[in-house]
C-alpha atoms as a PDB file:
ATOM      1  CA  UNK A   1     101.919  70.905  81.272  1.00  0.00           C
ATOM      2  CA  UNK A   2      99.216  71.177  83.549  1.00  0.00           C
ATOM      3  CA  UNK A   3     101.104  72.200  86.824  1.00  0.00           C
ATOM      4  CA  UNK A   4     102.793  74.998  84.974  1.00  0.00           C
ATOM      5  CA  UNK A   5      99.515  76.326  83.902  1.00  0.00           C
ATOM      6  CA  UNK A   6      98.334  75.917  87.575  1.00  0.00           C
ATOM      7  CA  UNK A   7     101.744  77.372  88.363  1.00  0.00           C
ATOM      8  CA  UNK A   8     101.121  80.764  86.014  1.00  0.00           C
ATOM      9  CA  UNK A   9      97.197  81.050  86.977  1.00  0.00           C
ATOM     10  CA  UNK A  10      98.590  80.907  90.430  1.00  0.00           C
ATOM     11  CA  UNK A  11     101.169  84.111  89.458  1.00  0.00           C
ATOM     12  CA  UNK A  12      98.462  85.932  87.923  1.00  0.00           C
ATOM     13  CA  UNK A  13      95.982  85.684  90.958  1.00  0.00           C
ATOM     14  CA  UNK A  14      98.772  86.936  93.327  1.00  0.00           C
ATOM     15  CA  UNK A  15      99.229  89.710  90.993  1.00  0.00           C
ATOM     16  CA  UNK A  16      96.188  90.528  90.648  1.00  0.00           C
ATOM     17  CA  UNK A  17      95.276  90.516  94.778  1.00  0.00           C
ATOM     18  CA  UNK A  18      98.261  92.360  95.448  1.00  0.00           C
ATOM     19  CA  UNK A  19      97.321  95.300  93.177  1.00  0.00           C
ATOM     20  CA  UNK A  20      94.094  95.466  94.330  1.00  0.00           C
ATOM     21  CA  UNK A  21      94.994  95.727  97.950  1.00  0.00           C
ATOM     22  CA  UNK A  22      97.792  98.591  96.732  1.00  0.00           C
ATOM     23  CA  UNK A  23      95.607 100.854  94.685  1.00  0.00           C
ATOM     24  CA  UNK A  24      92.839 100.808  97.692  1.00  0.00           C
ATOM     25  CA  UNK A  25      95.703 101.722 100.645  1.00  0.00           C
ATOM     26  CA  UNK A  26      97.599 104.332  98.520  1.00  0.00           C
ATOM     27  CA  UNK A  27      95.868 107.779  98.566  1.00  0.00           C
ATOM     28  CA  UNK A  28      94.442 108.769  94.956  1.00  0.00           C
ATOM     29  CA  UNK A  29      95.754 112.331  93.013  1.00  0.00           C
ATOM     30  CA  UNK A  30      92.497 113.678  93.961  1.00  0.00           C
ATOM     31  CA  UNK A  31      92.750 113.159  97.450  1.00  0.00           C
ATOM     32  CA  UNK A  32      96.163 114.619  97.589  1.00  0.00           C
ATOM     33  CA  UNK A  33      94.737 117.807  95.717  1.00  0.00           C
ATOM     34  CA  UNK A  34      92.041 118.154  98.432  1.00  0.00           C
ATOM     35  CA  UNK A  35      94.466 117.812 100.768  1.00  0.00           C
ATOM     36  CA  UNK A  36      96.579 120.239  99.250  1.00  0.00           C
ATOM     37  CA  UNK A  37      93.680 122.643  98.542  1.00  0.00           C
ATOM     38  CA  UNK A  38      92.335 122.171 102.678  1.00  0.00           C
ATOM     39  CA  UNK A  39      96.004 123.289 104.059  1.00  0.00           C
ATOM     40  CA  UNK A  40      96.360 125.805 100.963  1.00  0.00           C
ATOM     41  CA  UNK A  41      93.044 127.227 101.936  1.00  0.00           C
ATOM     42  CA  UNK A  42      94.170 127.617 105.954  1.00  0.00           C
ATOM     43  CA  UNK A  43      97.483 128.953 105.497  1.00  0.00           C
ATOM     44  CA  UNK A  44      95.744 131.328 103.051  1.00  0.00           C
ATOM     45  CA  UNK A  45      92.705 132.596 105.194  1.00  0.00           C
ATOM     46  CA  UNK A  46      95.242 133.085 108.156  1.00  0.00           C
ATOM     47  CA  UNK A  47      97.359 135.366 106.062  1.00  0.00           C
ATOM     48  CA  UNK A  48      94.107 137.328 104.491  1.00  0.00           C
ATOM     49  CA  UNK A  49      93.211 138.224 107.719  1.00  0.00           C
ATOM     50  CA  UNK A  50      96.324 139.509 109.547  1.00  0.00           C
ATOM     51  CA  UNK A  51      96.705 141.451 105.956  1.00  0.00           C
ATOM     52  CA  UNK A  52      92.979 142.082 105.621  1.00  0.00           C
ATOM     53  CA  UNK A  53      92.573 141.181 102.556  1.00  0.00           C
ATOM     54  CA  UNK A  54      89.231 139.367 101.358  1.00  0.00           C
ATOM     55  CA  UNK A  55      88.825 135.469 101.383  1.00  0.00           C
ATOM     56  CA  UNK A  56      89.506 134.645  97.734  1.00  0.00           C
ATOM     57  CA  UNK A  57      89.380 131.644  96.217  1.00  0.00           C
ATOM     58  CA  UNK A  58      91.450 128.923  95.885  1.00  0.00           C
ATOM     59  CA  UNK A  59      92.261 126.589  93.070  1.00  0.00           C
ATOM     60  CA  UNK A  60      94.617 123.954  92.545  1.00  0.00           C
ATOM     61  CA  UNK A  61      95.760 122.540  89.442  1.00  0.00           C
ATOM     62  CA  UNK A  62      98.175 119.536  87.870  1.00  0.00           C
ATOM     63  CA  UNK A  63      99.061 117.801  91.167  1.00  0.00           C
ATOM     64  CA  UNK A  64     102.900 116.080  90.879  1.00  0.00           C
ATOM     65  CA  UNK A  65     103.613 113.460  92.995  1.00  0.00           C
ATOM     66  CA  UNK A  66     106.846 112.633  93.602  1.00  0.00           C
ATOM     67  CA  UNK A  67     107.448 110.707  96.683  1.00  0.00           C
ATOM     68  CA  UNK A  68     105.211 108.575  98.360  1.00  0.00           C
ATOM     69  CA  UNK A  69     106.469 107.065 101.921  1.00  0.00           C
ATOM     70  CA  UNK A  70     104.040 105.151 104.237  1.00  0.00           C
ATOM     71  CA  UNK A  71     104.589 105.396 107.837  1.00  0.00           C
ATOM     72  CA  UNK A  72     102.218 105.135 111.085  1.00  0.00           C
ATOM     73  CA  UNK A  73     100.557 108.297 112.891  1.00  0.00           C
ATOM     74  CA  UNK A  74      98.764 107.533 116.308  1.00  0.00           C
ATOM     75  CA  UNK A  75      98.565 103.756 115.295  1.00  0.00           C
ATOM     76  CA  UNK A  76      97.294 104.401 111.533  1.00  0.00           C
ATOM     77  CA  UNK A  77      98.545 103.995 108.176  1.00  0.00           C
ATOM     78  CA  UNK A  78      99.645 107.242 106.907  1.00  0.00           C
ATOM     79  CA  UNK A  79     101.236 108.533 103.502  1.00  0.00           C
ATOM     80  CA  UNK A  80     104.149 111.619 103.734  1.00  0.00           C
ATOM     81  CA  UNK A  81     102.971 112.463 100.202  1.00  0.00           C
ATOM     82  CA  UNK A  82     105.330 115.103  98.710  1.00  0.00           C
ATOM     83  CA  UNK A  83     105.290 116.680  95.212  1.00  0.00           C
ATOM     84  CA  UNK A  84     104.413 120.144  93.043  1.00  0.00           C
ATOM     85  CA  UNK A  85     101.232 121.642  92.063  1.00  0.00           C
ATOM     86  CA  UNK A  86      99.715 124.960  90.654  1.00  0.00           C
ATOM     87  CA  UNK A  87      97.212 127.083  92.096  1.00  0.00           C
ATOM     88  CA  UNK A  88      95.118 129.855  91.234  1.00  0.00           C
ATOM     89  CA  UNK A  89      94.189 132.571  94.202  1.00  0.00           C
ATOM     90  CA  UNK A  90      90.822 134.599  92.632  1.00  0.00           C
ATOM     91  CA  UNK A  91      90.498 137.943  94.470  1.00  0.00           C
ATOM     92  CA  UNK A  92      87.897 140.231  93.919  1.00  0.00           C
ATOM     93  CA  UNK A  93      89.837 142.582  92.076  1.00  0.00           C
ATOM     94  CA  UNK A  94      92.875 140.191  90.725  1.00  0.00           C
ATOM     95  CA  UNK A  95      93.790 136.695  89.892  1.00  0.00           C
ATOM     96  CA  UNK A  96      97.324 135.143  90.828  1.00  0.00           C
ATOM     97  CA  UNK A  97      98.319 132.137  89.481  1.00  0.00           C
ATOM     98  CA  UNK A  98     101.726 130.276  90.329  1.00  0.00           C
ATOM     99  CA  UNK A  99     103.169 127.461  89.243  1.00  0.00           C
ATOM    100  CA  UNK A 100     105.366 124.701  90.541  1.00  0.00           C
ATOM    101  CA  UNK A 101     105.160 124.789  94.338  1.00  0.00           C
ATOM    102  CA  UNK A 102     106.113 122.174  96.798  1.00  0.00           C
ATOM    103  CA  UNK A 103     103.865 120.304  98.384  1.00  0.00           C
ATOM    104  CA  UNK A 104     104.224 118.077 101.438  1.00  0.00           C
ATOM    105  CA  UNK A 105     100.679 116.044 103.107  1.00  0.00           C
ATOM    106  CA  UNK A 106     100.579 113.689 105.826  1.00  0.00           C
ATOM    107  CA  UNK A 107      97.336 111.472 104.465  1.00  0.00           C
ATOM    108  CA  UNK A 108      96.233 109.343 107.059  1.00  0.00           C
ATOM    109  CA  UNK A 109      93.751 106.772 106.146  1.00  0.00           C
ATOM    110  CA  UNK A 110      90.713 105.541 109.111  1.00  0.00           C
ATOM    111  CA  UNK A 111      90.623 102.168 110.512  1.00  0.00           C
ATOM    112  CA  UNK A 112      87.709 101.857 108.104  1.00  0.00           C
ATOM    113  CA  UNK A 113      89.370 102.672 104.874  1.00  0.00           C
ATOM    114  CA  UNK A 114      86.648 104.600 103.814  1.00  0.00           C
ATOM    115  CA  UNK A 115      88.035 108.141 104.240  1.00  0.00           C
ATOM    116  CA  UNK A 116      91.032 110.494 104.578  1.00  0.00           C
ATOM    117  CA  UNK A 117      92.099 112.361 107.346  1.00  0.00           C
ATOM    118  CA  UNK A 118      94.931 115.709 106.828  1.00  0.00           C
ATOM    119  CA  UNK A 119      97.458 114.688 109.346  1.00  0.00           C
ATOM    120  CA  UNK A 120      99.450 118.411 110.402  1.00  0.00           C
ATOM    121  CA  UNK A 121     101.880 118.196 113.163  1.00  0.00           C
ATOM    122  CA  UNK A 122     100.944 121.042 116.312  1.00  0.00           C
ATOM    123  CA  UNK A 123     103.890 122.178 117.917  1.00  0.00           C
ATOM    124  CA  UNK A 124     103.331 122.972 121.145  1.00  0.00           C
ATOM    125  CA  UNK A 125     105.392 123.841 124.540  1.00  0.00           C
ATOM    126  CA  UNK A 126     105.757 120.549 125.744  1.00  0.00           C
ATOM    127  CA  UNK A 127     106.584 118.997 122.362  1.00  0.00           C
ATOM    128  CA  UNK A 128     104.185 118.060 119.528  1.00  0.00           C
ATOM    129  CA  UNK A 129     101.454 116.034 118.342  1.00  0.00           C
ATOM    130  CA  UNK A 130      99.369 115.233 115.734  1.00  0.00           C
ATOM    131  CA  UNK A 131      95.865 117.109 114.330  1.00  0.00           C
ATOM    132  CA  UNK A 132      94.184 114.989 112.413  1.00  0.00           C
ATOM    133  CA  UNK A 133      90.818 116.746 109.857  1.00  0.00           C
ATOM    134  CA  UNK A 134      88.376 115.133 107.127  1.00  0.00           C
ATOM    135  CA  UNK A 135      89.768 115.404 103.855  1.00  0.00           C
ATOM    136  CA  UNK A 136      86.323 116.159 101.473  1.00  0.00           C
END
């Protein structure tokens, strides 16, 4: 009786370790929408200003995950996070809202585990590389 207690205390405290250790590696849905929202925003402000439009603002909404793969980026534990979300663009004259678009972040946690970094492969003439930014 008493070594299958210890046996099924001994279960539960693996359990318990292992999903603590998971949920603290794994980026959360709000880092993936700031992620979202950073590349979102730079993709948008490039466009605004070869069209010359103004800077509008960006919004974005009910963040689907759907895939979640780890792999390693210049020797750190990354997540190829892919998914849909909805946004809202707010022009000064107009609003556009869409819904449903695919999403696909490299999230790169620091040797620290304290923050997240946007991981966006450069391509460049003599092949490509990684750019890594602050996700806030």
């Amino acid at each position: 009786m008493r070594r299958s207690i210890q046996i099924i205390l001994a279960v539960i405290l693996v359990s318990l370790i292992t999903a603590c250790s998971a949920n603290s590696l794994t980026p959360s849905t709000q880092i993936v929408r700031r992620a979202i929202a950073l590349q979102a925003t730079q993709t948008q402000q490039e466009l605004s200003q070869q069209l010359r439009l103004g800077s509008p603002q960006l919004k974005v909404d009910r963040v689907k995950v759907t895939s979640q793969e780890s792999l390693t980026i210049q020797n750190l534990p990354t997540y190829r996070v892919q998914g849909n979300y909805d946004y809202t663009l707010k022009f000064s004259k107009r609003t556009i809202t869409q819904k449903d678009n695919p999403f696909e972040v490299y999230l790169q946690q620091q040797s620290e585990g304290k923050t997240w970094r946007l991981a966006q492969q450069q391509h460049e003439e003599n092949g490509s590389s990684w750019a890594t930014q602050i996700v806030e």
